[in-house]
PDB file of N, CA and C in Angstrom:
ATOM      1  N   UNK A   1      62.003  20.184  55.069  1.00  0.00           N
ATOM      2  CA  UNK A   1      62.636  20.705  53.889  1.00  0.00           C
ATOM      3  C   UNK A   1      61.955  21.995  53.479  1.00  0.00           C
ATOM      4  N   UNK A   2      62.524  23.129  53.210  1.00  0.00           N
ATOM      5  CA  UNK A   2      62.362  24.013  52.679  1.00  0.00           C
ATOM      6  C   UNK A   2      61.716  24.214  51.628  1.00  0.00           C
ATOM      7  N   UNK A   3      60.574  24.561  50.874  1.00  0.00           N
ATOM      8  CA  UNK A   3      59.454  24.663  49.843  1.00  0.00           C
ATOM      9  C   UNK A   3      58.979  23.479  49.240  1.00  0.00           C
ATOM     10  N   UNK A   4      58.958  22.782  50.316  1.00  0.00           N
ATOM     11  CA  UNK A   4      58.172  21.128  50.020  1.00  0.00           C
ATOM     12  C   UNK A   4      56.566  21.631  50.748  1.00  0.00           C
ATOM     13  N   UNK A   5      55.653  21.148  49.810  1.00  0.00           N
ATOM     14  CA  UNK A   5      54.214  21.534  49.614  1.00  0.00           C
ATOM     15  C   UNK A   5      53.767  20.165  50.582  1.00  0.00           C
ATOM     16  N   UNK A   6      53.422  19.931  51.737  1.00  0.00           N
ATOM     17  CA  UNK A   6      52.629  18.297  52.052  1.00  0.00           C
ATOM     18  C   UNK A   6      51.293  18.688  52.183  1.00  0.00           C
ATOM     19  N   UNK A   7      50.870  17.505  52.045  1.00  0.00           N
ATOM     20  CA  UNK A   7      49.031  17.304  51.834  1.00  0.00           C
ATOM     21  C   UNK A   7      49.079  17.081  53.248  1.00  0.00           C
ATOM     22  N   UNK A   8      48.486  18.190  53.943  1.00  0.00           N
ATOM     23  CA  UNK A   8      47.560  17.706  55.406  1.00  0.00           C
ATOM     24  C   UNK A   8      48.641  17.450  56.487  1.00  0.00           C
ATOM     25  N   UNK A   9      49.249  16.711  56.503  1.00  0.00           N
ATOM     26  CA  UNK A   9      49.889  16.091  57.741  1.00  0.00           C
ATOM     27  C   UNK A   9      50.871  15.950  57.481  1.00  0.00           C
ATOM     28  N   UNK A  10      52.525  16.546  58.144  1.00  0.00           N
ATOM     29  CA  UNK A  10      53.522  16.287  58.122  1.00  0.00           C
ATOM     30  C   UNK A  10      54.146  14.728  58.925  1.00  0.00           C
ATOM     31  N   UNK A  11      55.265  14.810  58.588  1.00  0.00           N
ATOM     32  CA  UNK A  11      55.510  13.146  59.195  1.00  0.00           C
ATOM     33  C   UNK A  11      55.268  12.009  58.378  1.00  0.00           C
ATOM     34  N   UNK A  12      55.160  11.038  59.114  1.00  0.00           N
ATOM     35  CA  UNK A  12      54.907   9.934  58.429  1.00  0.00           C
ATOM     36  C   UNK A  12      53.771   9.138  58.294  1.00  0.00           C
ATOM     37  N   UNK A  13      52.629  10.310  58.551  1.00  0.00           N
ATOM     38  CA  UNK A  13      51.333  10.027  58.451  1.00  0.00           C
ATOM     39  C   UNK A  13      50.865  11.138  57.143  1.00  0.00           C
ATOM     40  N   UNK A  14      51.711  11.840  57.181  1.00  0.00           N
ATOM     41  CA  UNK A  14      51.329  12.345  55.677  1.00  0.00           C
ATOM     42  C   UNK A  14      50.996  11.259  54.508  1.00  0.00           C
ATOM     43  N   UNK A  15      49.573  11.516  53.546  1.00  0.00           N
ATOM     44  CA  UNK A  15      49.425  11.079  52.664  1.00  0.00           C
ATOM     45  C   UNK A  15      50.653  10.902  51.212  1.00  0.00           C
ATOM     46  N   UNK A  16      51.263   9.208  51.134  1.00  0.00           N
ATOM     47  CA  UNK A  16      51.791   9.686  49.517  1.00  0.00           C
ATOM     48  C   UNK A  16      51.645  10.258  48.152  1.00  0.00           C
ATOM     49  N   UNK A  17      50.580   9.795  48.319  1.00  0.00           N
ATOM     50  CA  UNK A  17      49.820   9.977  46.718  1.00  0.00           C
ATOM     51  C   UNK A  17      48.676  11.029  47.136  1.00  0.00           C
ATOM     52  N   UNK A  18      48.231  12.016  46.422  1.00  0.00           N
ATOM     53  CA  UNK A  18      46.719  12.390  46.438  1.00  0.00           C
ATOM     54  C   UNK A  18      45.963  11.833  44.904  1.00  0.00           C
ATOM     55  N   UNK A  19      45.126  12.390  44.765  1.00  0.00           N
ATOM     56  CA  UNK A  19      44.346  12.178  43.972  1.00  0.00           C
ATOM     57  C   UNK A  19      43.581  10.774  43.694  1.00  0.00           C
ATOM     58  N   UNK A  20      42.902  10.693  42.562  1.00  0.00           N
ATOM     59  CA  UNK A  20      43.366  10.756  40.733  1.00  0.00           C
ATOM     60  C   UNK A  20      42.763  12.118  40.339  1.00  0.00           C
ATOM     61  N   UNK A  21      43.699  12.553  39.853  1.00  0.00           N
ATOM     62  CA  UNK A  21      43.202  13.878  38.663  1.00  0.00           C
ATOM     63  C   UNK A  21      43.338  13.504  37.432  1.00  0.00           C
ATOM     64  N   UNK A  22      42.940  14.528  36.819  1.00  0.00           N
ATOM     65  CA  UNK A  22      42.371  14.019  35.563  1.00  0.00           C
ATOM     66  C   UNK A  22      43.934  14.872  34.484  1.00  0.00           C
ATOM     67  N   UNK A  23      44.612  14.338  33.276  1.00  0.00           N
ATOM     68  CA  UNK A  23      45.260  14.661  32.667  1.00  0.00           C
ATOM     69  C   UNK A  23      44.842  15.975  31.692  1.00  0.00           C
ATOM     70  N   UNK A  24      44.858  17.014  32.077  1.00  0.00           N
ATOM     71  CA  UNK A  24      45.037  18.232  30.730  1.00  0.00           C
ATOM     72  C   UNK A  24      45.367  18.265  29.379  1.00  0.00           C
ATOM     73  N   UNK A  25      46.812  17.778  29.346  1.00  0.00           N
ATOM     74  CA  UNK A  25      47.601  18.255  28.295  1.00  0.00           C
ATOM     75  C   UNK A  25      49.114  17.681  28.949  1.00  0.00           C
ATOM     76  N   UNK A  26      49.755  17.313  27.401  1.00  0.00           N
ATOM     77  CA  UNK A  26      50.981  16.663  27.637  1.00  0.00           C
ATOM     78  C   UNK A  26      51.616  17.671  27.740  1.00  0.00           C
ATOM     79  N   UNK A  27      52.781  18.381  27.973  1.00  0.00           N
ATOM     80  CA  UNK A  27      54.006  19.680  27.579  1.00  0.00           C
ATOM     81  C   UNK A  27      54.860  18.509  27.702  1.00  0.00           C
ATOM     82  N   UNK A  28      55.981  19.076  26.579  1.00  0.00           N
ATOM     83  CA  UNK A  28      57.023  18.485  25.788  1.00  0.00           C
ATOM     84  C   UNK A  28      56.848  16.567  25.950  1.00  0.00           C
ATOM     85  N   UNK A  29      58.118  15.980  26.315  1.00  0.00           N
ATOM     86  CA  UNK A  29      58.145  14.459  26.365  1.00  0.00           C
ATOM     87  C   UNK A  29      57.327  14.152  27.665  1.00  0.00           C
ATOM     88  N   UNK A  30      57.708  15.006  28.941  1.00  0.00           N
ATOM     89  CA  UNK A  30      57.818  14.313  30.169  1.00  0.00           C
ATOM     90  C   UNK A  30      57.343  14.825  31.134  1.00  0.00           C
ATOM     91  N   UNK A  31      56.740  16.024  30.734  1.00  0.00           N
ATOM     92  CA  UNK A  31      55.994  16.628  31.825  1.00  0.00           C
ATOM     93  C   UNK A  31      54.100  16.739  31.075  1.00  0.00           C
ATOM     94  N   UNK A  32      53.407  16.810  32.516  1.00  0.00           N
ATOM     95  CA  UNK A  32      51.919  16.650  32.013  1.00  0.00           C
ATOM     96  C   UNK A  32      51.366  17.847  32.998  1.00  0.00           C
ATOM     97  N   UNK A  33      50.293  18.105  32.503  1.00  0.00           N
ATOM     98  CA  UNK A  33      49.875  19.378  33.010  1.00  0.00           C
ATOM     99  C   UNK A  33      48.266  18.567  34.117  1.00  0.00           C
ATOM    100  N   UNK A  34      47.984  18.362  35.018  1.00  0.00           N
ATOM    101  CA  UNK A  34      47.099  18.210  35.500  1.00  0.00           C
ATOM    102  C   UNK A  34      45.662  18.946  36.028  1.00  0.00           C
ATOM    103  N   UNK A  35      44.329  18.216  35.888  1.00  0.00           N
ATOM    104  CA  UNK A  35      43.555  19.409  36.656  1.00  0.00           C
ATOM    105  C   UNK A  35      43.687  19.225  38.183  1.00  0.00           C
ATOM    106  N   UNK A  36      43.883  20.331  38.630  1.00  0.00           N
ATOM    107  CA  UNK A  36      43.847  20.021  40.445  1.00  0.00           C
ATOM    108  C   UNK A  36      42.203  20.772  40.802  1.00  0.00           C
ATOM    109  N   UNK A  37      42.124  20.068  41.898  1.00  0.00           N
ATOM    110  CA  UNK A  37      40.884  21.006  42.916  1.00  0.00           C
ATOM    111  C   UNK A  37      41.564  22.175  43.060  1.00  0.00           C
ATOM    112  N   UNK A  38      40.599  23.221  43.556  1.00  0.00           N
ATOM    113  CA  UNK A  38      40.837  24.760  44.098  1.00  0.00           C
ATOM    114  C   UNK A  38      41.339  24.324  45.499  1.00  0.00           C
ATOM    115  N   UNK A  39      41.414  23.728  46.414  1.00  0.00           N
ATOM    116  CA  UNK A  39      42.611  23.809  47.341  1.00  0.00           C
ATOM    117  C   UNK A  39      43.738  24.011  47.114  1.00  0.00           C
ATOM    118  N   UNK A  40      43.944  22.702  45.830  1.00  0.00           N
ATOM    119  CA  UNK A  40      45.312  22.703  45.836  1.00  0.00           C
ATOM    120  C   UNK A  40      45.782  23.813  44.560  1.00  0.00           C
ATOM    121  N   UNK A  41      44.881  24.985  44.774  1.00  0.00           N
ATOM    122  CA  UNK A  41      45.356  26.833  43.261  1.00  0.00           C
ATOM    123  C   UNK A  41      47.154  26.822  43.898  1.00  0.00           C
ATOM    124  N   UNK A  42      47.420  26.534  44.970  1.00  0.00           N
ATOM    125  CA  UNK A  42      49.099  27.530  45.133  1.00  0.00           C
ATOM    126  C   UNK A  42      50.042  26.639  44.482  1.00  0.00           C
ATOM    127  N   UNK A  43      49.502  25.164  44.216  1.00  0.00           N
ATOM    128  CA  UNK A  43      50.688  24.200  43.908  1.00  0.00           C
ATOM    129  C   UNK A  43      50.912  24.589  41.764  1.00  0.00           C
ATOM    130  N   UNK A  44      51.978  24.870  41.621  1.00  0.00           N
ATOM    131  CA  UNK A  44      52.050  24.483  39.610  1.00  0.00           C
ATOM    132  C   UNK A  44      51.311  23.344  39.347  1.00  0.00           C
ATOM    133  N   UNK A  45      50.279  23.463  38.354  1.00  0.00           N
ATOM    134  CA  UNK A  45      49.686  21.710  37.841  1.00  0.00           C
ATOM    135  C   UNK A  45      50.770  21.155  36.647  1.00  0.00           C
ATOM    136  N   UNK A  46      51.730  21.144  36.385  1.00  0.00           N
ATOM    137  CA  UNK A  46      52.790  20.685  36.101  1.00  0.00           C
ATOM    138  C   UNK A  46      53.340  20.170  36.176  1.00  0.00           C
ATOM    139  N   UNK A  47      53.574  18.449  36.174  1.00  0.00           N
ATOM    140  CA  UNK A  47      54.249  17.286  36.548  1.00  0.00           C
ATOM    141  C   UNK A  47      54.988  16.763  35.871  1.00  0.00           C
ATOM    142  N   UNK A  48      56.516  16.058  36.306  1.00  0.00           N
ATOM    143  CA  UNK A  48      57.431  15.293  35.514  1.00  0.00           C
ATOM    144  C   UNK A  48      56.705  13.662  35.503  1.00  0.00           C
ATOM    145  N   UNK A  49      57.167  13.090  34.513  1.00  0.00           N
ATOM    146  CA  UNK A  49      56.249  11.597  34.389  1.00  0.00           C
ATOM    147  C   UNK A  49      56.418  11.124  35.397  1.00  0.00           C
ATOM    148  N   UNK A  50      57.877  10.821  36.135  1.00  0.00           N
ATOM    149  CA  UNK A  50      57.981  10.218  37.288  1.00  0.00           C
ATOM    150  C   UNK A  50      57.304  10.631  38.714  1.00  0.00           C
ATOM    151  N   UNK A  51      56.906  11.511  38.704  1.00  0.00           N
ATOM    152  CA  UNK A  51      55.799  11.658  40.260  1.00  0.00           C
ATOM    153  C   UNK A  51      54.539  11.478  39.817  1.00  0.00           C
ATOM    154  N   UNK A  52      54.281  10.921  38.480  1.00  0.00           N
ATOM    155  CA  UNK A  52      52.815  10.432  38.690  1.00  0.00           C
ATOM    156  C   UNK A  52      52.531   8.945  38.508  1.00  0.00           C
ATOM    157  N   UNK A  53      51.593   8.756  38.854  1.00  0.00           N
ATOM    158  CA  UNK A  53      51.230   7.093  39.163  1.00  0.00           C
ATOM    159  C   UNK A  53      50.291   6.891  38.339  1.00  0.00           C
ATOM    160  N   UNK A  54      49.999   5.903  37.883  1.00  0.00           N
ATOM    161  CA  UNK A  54      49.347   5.153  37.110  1.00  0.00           C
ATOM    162  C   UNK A  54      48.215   5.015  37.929  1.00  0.00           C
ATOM    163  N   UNK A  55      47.059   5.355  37.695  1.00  0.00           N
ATOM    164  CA  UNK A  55      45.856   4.738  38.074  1.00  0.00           C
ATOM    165  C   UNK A  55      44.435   3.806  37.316  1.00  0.00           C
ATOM    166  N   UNK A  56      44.646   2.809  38.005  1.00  0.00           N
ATOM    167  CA  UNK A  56      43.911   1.961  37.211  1.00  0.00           C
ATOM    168  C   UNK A  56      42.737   1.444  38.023  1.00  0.00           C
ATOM    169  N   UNK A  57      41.296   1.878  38.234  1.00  0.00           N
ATOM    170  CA  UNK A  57      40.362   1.281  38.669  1.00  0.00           C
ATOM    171  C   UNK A  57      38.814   2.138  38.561  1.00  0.00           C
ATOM    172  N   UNK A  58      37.958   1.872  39.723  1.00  0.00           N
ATOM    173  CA  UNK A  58      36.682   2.552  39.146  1.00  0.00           C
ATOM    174  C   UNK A  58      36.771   3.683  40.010  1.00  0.00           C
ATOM    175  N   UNK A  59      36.346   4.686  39.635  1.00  0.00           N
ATOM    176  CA  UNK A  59      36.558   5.778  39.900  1.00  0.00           C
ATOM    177  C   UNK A  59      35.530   6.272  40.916  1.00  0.00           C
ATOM    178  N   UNK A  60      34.226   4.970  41.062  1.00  0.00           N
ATOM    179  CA  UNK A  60      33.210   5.481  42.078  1.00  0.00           C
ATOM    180  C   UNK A  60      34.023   4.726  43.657  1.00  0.00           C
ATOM    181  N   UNK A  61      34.800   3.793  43.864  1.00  0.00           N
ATOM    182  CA  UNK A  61      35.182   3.471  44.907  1.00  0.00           C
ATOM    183  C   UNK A  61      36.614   4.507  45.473  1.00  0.00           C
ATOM    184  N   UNK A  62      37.037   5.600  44.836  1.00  0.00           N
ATOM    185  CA  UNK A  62      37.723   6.418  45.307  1.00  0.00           C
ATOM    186  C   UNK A  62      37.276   7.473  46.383  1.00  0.00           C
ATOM    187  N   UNK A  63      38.404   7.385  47.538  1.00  0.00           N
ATOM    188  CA  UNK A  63      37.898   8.008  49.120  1.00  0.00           C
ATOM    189  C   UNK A  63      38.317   9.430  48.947  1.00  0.00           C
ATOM    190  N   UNK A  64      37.613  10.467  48.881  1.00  0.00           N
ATOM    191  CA  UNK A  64      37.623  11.673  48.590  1.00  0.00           C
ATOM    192  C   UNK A  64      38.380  12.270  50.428  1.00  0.00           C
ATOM    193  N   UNK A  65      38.976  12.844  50.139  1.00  0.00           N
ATOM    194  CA  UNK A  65      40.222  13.562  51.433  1.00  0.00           C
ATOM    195  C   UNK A  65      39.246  14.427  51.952  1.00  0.00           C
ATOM    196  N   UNK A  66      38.623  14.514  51.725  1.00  0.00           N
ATOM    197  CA  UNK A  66      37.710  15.600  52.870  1.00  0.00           C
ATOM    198  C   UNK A  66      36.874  13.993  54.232  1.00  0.00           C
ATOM    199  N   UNK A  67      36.499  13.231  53.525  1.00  0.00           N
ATOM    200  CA  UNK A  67      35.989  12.415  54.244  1.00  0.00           C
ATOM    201  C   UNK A  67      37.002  11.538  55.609  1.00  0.00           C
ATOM    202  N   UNK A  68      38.262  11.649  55.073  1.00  0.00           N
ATOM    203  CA  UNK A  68      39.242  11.316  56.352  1.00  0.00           C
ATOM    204  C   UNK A  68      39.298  12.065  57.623  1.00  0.00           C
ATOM    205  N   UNK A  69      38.925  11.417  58.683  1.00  0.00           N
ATOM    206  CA  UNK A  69      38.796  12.384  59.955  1.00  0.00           C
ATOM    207  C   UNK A  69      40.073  12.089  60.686  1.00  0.00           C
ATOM    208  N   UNK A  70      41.514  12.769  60.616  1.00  0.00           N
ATOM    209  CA  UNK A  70      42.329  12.435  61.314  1.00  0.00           C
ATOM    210  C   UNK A  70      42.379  14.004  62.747  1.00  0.00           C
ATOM    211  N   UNK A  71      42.977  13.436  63.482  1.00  0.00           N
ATOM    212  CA  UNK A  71      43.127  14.676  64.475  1.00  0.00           C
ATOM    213  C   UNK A  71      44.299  15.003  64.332  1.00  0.00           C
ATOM    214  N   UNK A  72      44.246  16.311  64.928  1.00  0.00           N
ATOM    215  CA  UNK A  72      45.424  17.458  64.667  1.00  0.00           C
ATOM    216  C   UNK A  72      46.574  16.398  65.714  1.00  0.00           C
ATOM    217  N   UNK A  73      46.389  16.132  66.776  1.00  0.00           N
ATOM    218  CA  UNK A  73      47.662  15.397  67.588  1.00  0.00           C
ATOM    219  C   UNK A  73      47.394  14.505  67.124  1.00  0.00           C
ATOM    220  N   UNK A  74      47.495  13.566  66.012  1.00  0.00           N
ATOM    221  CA  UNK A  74      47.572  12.431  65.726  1.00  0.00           C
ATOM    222  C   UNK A  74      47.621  11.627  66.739  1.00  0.00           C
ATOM    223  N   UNK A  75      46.359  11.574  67.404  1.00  0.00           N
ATOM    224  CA  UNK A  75      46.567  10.449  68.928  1.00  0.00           C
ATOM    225  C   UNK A  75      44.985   9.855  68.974  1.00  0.00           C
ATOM    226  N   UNK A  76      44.915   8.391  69.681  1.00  0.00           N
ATOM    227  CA  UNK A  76      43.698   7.970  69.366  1.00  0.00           C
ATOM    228  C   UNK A  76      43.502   7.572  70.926  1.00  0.00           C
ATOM    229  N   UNK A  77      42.592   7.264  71.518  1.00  0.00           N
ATOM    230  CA  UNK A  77      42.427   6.827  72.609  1.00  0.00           C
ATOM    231  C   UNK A  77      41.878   4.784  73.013  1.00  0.00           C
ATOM    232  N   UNK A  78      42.829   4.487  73.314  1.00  0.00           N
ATOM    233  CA  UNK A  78      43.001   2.993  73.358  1.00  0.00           C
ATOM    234  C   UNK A  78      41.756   2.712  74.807  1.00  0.00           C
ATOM    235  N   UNK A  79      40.844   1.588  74.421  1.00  0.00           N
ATOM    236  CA  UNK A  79      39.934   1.227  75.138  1.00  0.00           C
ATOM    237  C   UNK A  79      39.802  -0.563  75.083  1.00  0.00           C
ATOM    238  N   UNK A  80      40.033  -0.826  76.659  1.00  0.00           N
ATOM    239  CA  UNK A  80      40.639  -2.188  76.901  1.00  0.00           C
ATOM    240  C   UNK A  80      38.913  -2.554  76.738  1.00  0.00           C
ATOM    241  N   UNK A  81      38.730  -3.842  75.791  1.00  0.00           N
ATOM    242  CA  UNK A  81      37.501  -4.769  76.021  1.00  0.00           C
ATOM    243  C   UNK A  81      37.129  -5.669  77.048  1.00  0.00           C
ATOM    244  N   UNK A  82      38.549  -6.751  76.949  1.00  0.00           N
ATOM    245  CA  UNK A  82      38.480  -7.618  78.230  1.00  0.00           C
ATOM    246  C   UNK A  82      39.836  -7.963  78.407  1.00  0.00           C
ATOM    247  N   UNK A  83      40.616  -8.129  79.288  1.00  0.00           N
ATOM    248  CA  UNK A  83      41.597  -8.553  79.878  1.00  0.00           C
ATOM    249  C   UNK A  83      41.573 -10.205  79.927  1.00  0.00           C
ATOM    250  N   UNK A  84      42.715 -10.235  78.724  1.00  0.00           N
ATOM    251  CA  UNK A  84      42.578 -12.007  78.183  1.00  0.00           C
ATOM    252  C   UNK A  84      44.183 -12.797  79.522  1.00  0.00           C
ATOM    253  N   UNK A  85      45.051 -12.169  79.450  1.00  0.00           N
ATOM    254  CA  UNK A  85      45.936 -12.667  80.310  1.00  0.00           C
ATOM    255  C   UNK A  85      46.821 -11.958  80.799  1.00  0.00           C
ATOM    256  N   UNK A  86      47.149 -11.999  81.745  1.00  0.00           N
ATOM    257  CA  UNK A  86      48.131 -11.017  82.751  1.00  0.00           C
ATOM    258  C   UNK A  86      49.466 -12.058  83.048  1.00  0.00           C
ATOM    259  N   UNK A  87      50.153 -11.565  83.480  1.00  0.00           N
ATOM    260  CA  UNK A  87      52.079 -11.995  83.827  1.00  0.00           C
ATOM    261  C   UNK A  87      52.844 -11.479  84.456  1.00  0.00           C
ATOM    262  N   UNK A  88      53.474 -11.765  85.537  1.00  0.00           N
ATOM    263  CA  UNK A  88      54.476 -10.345  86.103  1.00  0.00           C
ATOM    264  C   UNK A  88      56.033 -11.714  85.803  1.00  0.00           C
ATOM    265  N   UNK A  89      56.832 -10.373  85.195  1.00  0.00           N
ATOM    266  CA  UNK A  89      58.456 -10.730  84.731  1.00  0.00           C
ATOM    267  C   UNK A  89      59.044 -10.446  85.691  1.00  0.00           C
ATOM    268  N   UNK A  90      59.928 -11.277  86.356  1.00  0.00           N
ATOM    269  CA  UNK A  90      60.669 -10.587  87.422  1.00  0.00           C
ATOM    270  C   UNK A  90      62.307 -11.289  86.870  1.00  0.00           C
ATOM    271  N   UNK A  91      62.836 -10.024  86.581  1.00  0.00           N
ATOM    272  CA  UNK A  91      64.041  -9.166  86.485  1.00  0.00           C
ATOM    273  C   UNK A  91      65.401  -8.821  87.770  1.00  0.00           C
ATOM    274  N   UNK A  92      66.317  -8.992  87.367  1.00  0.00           N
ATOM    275  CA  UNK A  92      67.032  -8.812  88.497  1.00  0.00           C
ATOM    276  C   UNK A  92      66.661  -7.854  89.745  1.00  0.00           C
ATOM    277  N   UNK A  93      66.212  -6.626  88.769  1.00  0.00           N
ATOM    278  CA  UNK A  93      66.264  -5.946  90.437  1.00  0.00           C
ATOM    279  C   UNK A  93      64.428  -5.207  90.619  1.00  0.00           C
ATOM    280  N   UNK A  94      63.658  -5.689  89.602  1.00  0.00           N
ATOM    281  CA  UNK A  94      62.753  -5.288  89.357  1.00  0.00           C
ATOM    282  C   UNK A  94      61.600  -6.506  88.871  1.00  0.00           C
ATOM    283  N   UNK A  95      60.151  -6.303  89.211  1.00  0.00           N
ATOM    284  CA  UNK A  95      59.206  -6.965  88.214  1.00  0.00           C
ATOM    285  C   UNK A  95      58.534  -6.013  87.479  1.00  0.00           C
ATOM    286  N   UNK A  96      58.067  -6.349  86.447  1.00  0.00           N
ATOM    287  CA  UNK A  96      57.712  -6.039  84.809  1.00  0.00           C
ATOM    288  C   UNK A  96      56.554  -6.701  85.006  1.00  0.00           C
ATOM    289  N   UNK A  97      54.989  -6.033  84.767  1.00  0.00           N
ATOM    290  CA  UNK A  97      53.927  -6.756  84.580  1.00  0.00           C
ATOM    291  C   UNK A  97      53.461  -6.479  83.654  1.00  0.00           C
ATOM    292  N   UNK A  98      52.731  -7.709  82.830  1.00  0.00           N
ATOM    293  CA  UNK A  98      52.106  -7.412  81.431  1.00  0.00           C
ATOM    294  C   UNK A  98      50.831  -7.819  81.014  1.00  0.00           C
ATOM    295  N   UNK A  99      49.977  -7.426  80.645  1.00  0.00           N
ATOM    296  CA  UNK A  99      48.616  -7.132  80.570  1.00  0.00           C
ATOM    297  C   UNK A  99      48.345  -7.589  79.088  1.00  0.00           C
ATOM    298  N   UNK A 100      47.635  -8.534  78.559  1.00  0.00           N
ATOM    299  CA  UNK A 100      46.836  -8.869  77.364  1.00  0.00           C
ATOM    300  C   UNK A 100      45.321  -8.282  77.313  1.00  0.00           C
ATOM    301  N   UNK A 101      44.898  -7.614  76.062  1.00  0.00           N
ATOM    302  CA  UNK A 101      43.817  -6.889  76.604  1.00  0.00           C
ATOM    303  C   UNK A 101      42.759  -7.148  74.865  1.00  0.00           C
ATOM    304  N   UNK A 102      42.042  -7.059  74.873  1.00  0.00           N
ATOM    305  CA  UNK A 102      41.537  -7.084  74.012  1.00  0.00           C
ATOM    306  C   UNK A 102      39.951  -6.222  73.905  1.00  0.00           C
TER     307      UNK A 102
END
């Protein structure tokens, strides 16, 4: 979409929510003015009630976004422990073998 701002990662590994920030100032009924970090200077701190969330907890167990190590190809490398059970499917014109791995 065209002038949609995402945090970090497009797709469906993009983060929903960021924060908690801290509330500024109300403007009119329904919009709230937020403090953001200096990353996020290009976004308006200007919010309608409905895109913000309620946060309710302690504020020292919150995971700060710099500490997430995701990679740019969102790809991880799978490492077999032990090979718990094996199977071969045989299919009309083919066998299918399948590997349990742990």
């Amino acid at each position: 979409m065209k002038g949609v701002m995402r945090f970090g990662k497009k797709g469906k590994f993009s983060p929903r929510y960021i924060g908690p920030y801290y509330i500024l100032k109300r403007i009119g009924k329904v919009a709230y003015e937020l403090e953001l970090p200096a990353d996020l200077a290009a976004m308006h701190p200007v919010f309608h009630i409905s895109l913000l969330k309620k946060c309710v907890g302690d504020p020292v167990s919150v995971v700060p976004l710099e500490s997430m190590a995701i990679k740019d190809s969102l790809s991880y490398e799978d490492v077999p422990v032990e090979i718990l059970d094996s199977q071969v499917k045989r299919l009309r014109n083919k066998e299918v073998a399948s590997v349990k791995v742990w």
